[in-house]
N, C-alpha and C. Protein backbone atom coordinates (compact mmCIF):
# COMPACT_ATOMS: atom_id res chain seq x y z
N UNK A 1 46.09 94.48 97.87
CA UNK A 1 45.94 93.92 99.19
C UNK A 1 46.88 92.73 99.40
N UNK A 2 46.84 91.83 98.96
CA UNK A 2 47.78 91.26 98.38
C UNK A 2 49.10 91.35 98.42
N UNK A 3 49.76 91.94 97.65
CA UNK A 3 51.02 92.70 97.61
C UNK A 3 51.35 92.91 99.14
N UNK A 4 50.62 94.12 99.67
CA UNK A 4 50.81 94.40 101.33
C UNK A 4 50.78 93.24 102.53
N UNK A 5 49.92 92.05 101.92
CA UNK A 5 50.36 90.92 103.41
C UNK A 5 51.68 90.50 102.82
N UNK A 6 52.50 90.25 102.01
CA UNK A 6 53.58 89.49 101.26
C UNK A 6 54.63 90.85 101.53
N UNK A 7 54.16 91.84 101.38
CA UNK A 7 55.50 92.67 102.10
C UNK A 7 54.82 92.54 103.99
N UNK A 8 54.09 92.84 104.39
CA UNK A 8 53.93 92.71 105.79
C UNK A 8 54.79 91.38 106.63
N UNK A 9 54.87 90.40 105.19
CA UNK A 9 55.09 87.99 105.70
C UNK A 9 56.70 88.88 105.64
N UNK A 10 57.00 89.47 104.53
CA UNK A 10 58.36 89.72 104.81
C UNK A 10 59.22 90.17 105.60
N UNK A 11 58.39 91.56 106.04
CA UNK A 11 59.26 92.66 107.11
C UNK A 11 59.13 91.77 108.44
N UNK A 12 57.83 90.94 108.72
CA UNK A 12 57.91 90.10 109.73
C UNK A 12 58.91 88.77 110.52
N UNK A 13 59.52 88.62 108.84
CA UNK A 13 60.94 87.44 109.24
C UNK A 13 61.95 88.00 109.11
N UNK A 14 61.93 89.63 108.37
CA UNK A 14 63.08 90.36 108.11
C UNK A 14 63.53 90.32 110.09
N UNK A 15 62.70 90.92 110.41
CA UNK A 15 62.39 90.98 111.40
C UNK A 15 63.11 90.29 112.34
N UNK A 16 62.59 88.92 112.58
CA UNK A 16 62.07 88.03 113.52
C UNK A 16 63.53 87.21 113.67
N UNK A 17 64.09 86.68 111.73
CA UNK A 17 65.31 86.10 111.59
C UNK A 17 66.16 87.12 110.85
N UNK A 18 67.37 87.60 111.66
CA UNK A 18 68.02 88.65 111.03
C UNK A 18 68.66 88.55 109.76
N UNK A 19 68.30 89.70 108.73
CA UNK A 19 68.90 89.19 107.25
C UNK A 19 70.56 88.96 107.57
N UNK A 20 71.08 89.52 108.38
CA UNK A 20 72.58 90.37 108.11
C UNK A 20 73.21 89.22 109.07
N UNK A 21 73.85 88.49 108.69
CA UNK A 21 74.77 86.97 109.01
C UNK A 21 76.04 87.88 109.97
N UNK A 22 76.41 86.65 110.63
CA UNK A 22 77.77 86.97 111.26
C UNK A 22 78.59 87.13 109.88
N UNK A 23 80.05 87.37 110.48
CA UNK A 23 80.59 87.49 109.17
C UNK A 23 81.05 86.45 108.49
N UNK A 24 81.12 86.01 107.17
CA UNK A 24 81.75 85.06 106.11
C UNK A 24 82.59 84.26 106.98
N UNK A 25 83.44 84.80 107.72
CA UNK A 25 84.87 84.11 107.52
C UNK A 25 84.36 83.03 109.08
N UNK A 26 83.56 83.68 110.00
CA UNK A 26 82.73 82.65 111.11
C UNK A 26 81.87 81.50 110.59
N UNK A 27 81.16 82.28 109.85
CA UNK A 27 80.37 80.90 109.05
C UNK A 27 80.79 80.04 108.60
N UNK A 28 81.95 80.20 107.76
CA UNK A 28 82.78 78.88 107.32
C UNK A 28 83.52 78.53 107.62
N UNK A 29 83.86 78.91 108.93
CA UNK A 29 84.66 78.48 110.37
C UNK A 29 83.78 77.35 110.95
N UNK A 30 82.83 77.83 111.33
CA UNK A 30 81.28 77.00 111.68
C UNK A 30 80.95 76.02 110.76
N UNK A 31 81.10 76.12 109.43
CA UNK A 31 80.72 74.74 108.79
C UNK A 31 81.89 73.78 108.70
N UNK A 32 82.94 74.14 108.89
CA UNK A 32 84.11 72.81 108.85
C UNK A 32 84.30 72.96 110.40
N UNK A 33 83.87 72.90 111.34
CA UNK A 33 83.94 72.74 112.58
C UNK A 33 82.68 72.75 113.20
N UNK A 34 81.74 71.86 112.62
CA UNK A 34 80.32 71.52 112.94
C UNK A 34 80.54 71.50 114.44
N UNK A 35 81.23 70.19 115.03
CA UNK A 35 80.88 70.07 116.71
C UNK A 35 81.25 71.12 117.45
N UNK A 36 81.99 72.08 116.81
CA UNK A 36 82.40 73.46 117.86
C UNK A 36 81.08 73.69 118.82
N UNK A 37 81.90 74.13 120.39
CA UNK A 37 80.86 74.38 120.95
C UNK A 37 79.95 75.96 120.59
N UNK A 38 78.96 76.15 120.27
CA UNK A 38 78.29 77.25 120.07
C UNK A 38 77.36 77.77 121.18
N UNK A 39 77.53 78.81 121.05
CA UNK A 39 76.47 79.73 121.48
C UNK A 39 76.00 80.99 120.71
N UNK A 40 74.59 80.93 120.74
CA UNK A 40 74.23 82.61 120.02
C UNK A 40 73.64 83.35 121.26
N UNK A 41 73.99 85.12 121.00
CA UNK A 41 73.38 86.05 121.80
C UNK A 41 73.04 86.64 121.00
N UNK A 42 71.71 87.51 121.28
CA UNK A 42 71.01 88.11 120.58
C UNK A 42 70.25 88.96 121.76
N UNK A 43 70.37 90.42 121.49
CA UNK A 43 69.95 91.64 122.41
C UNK A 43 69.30 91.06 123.89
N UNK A 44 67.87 90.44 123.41
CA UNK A 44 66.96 90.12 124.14
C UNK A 44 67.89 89.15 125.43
N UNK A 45 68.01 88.14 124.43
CA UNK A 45 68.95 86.84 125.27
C UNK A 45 70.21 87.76 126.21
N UNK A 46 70.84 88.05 125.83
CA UNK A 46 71.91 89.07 126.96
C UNK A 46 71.22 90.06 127.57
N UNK A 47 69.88 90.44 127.59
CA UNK A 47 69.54 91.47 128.72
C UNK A 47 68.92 90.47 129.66
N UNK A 48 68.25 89.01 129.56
CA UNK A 48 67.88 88.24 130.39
C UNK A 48 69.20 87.64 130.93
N UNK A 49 70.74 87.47 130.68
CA UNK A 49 71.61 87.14 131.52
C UNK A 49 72.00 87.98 132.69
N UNK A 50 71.11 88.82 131.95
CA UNK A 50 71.72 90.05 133.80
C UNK A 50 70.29 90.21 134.54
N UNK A 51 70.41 88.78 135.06
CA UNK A 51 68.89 88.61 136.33
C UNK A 51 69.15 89.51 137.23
N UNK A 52 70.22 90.10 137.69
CA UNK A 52 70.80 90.91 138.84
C UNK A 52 70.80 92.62 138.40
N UNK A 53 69.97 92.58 136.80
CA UNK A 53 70.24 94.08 136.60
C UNK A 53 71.40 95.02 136.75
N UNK A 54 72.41 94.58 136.72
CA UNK A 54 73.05 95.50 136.73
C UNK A 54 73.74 96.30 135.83
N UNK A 55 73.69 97.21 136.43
CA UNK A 55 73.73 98.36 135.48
C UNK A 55 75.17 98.19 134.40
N UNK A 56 76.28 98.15 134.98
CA UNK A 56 77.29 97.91 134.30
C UNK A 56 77.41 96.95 132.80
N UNK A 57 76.57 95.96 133.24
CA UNK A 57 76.72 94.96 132.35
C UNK A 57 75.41 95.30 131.15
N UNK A 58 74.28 96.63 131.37
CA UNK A 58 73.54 96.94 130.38
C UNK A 58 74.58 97.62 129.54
N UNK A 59 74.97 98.67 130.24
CA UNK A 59 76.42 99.28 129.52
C UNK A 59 76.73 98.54 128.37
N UNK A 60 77.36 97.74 128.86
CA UNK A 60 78.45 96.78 127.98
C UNK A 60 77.33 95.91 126.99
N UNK A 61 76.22 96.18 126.92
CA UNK A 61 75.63 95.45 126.09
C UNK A 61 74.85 96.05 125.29
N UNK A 62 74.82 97.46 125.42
CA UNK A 62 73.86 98.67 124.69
C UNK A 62 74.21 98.10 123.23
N UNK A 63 74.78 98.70 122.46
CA UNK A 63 75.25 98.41 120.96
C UNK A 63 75.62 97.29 120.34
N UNK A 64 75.44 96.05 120.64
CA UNK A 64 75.50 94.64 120.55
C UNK A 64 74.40 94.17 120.01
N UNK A 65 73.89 93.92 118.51
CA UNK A 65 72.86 93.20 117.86
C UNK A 65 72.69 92.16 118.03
N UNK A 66 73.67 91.45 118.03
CA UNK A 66 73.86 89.79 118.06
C UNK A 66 75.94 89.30 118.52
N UNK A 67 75.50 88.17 118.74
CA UNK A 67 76.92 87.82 119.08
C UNK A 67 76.76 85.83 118.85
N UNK A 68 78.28 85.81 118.30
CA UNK A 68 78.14 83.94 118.16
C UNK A 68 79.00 83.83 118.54
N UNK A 69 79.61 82.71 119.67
CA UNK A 69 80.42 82.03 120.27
C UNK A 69 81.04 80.85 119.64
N UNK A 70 81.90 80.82 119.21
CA UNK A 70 82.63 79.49 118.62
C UNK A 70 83.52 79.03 119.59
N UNK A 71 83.72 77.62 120.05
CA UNK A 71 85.11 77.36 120.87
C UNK A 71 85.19 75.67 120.38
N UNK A 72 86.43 75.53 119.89
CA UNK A 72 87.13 74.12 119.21
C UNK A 72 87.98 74.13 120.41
N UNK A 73 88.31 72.19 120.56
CA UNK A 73 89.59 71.86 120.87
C UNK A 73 90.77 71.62 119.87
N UNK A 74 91.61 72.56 119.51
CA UNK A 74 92.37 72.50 118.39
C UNK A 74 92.68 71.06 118.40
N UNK A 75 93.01 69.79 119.41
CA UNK A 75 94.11 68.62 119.03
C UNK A 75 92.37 67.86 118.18
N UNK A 76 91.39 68.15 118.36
CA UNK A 76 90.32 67.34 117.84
C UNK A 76 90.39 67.75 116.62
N UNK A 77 90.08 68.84 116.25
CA UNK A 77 89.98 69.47 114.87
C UNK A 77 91.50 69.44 114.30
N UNK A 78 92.61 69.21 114.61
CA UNK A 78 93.59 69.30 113.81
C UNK A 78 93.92 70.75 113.21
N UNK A 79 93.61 71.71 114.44
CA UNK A 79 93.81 73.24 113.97
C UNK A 79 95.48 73.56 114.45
N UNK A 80 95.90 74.45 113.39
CA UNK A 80 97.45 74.45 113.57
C UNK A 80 97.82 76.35 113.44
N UNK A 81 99.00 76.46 113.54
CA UNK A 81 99.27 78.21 113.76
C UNK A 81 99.06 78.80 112.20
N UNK A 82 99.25 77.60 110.90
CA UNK A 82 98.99 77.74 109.69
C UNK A 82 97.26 78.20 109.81
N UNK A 83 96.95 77.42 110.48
CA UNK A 83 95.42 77.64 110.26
C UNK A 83 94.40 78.94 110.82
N UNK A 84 95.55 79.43 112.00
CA UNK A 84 95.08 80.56 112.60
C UNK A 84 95.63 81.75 112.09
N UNK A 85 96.75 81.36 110.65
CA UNK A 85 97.15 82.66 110.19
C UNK A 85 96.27 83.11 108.89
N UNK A 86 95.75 81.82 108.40
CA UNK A 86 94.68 81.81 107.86
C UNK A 86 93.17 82.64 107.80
N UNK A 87 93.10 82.12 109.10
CA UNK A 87 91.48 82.43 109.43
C UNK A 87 91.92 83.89 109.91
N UNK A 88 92.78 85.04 110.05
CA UNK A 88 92.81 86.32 110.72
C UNK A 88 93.25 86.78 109.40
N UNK A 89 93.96 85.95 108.36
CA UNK A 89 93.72 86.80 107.05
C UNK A 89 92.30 86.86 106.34
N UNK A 90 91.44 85.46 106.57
CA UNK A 90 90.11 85.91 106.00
C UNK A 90 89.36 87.27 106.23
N UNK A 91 89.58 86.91 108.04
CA UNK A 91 88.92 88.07 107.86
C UNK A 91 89.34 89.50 108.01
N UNK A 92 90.75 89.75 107.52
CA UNK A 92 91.66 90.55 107.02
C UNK A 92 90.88 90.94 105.78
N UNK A 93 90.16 89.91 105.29
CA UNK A 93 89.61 90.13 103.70
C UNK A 93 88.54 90.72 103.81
N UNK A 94 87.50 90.66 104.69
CA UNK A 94 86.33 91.08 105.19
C UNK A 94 86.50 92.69 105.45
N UNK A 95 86.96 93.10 105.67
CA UNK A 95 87.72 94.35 105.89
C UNK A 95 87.68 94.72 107.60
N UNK A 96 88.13 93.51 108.84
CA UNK A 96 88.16 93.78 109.87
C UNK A 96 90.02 93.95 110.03
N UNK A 97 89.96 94.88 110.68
CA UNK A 97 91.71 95.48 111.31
C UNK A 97 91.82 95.44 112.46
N UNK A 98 93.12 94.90 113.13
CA UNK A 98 93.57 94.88 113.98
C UNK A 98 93.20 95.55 114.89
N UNK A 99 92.61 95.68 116.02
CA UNK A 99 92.35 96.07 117.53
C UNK A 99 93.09 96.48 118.19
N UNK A 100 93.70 95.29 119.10
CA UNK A 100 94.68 95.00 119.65
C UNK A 100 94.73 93.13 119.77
N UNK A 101 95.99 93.26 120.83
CA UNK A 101 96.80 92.00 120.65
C UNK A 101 97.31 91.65 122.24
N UNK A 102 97.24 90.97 122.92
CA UNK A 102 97.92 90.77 124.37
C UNK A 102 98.12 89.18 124.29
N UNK A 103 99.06 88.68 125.74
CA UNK A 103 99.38 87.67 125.90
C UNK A 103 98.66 87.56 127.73
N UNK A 104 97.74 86.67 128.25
CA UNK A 104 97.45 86.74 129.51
C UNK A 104 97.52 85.53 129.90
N UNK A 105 98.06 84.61 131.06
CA UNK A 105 98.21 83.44 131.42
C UNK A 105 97.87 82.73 130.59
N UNK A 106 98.85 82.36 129.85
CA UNK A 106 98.79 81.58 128.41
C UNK A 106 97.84 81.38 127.54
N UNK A 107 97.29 82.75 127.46
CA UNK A 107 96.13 82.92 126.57
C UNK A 107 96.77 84.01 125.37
N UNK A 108 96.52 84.02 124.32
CA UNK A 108 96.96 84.63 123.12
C UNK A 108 95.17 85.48 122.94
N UNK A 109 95.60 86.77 122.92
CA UNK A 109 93.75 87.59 122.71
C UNK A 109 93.85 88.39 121.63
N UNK A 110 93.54 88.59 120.29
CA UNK A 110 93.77 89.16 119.62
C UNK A 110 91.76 89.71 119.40
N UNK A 111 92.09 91.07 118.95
CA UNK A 111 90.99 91.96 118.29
C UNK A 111 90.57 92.57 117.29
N UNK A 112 89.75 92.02 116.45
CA UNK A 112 89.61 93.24 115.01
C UNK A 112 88.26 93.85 115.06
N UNK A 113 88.35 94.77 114.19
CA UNK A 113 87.36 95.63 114.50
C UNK A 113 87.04 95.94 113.11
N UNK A 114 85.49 96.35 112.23
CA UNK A 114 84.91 96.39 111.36
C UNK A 114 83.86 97.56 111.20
N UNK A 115 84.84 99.02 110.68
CA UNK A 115 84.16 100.49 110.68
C UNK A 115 83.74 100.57 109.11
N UNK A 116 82.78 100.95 109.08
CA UNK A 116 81.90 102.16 108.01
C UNK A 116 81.96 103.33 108.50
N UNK A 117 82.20 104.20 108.09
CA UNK A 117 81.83 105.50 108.18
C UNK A 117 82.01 106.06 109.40
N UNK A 118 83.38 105.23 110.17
CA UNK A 118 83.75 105.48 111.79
C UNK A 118 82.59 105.12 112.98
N UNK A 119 82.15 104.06 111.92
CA UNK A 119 81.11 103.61 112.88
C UNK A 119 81.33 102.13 112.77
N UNK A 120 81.53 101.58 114.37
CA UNK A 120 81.98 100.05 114.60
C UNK A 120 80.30 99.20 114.08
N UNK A 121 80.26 98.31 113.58
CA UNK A 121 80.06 97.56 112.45
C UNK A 121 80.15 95.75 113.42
N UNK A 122 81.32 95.54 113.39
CA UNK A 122 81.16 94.26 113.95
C UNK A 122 83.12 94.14 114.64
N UNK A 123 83.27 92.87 115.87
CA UNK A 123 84.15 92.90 116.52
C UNK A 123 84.16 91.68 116.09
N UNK A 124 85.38 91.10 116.41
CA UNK A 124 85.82 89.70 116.52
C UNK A 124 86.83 89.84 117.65
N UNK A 125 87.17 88.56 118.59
CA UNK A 125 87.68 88.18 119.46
C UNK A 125 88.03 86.65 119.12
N UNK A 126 89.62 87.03 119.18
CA UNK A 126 90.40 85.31 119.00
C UNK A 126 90.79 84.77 120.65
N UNK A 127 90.65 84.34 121.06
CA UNK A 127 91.35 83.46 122.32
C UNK A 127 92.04 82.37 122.18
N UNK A 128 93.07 81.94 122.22
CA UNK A 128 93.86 80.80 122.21
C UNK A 128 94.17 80.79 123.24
N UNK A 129 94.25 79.05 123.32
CA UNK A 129 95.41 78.85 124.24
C UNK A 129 95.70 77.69 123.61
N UNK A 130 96.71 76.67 124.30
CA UNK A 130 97.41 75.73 124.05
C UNK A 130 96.27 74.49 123.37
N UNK A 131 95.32 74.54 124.26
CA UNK A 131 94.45 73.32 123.64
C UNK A 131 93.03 73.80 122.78
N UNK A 132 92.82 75.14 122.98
CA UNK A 132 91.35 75.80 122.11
C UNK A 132 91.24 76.83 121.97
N UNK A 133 90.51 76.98 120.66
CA UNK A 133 90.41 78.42 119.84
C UNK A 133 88.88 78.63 119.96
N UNK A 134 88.75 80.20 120.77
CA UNK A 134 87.48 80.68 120.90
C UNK A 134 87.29 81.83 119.54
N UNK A 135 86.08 81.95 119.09
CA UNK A 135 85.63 83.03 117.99
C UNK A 135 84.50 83.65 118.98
N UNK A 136 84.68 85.31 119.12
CA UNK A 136 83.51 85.72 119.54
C UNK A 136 83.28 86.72 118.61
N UNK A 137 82.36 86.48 117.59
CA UNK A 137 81.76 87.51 116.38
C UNK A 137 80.51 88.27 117.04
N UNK A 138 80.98 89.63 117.16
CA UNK A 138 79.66 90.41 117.66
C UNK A 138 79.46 91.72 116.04
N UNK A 139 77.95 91.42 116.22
CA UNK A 139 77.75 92.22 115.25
C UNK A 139 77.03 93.83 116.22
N UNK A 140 77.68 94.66 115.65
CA UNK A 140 77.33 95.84 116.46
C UNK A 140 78.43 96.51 117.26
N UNK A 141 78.29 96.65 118.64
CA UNK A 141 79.60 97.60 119.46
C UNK A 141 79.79 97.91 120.20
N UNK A 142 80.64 97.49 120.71
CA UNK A 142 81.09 97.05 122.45
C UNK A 142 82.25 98.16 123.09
N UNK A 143 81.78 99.26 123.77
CA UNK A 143 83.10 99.98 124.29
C UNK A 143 84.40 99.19 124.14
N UNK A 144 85.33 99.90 123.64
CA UNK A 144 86.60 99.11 122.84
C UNK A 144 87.11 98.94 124.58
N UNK A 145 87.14 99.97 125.53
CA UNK A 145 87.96 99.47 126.26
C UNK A 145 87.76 98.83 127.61
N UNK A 146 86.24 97.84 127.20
CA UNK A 146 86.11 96.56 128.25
C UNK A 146 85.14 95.63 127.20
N UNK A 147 86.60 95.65 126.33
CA UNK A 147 86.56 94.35 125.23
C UNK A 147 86.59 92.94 126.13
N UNK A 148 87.75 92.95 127.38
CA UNK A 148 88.03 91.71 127.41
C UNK A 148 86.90 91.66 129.07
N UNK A 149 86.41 92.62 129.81
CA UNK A 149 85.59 92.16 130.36
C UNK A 149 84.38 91.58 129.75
N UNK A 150 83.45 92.15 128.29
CA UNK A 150 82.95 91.28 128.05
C UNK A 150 83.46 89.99 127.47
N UNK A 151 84.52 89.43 127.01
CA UNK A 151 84.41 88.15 126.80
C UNK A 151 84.85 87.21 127.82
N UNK A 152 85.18 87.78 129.22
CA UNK A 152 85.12 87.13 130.61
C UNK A 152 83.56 86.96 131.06
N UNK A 153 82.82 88.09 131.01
CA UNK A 153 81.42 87.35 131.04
C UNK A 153 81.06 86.43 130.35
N UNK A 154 81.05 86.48 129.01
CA UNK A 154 80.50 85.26 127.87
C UNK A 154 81.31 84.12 128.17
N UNK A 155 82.58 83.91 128.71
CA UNK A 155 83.76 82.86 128.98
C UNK A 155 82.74 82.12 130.08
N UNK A 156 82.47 83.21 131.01
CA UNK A 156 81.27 81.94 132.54
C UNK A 156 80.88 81.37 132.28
N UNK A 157 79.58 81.90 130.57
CA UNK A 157 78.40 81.32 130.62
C UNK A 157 78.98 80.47 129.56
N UNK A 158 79.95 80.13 128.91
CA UNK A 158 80.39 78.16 128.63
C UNK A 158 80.62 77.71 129.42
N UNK A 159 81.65 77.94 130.44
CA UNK A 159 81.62 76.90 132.06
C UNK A 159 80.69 76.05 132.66
């Protein structure tokens, strides 16, 4: 009896607090850049941003477990192009690959993407520009090809 509430205490925080972390290379992005501005999404939390229901934006949020928002002002943190060749080889190490890559009103957008078994796994989204570096780590999976409409939605809700 015993045994069964102590697996029941477990599956309940397995649960409640997800075992499965953003990836490595965010987290310790996040700990040497404590004041970064953050945000977490998590299923629930992004189906209450669409008060207006709409349908489009359930779409875009079906396969999405969780998501963390990182955004630094590089001149505060002392982040440099060394440092951003860095952090896209970490998670080069992680085993996320290249997406894609664009240049949009002086924004630099780069994409990797993280398959098992041809099954998307987790996304990352770099944004630069001249003065700040955004991280959007989604664990789960976002139609590849309105990658950058969702991170124009998530971009509002820091504004």
């Amino acid at each position: 009896m015993l045994q069964k509430s102590i697996l029941a205490l477990v599956l309940l925080f397995a649960s409640v607090f997800d075992l499965k972390a953003q990836s490595k290379t965010t987290t310790a992005f996040h700990e040497e850049h404590e004041s970064a501005f953050t945000l977490f999404f998590y299923k629930n939390t992004l189906q209450m941003l669409n008060v207006e229901g709409n349908e489009t934006f359930n779409e875009l949020i079906e396969g999405i477990d969780k998501m963390k928002l990182l955004r630094i002002d590089k001149s505060d943190s002392q982040f440099s192009k060394g440092d951003y060749k860095s952090l896209v080889s970490d998670y080069q190490k992680e085993s996320f690959e290249n997406l894609m890559n664009m240049q949009q009103e002086g924004m630099h957008f780069d994409a990797y993407i993280k398959e098992k078994d041809k099954v998307t796994e987790g996304l990352i989204i770099l944004v630069e520009d001249k003065s700040s570096l955004s991280i959007l780590d989604i664990k789960g999976a976002v139609p590849l090809q309105r990658i950058m409409e969702l991170f124009q939605m998530i971009s509002k809700v820091q504004q």
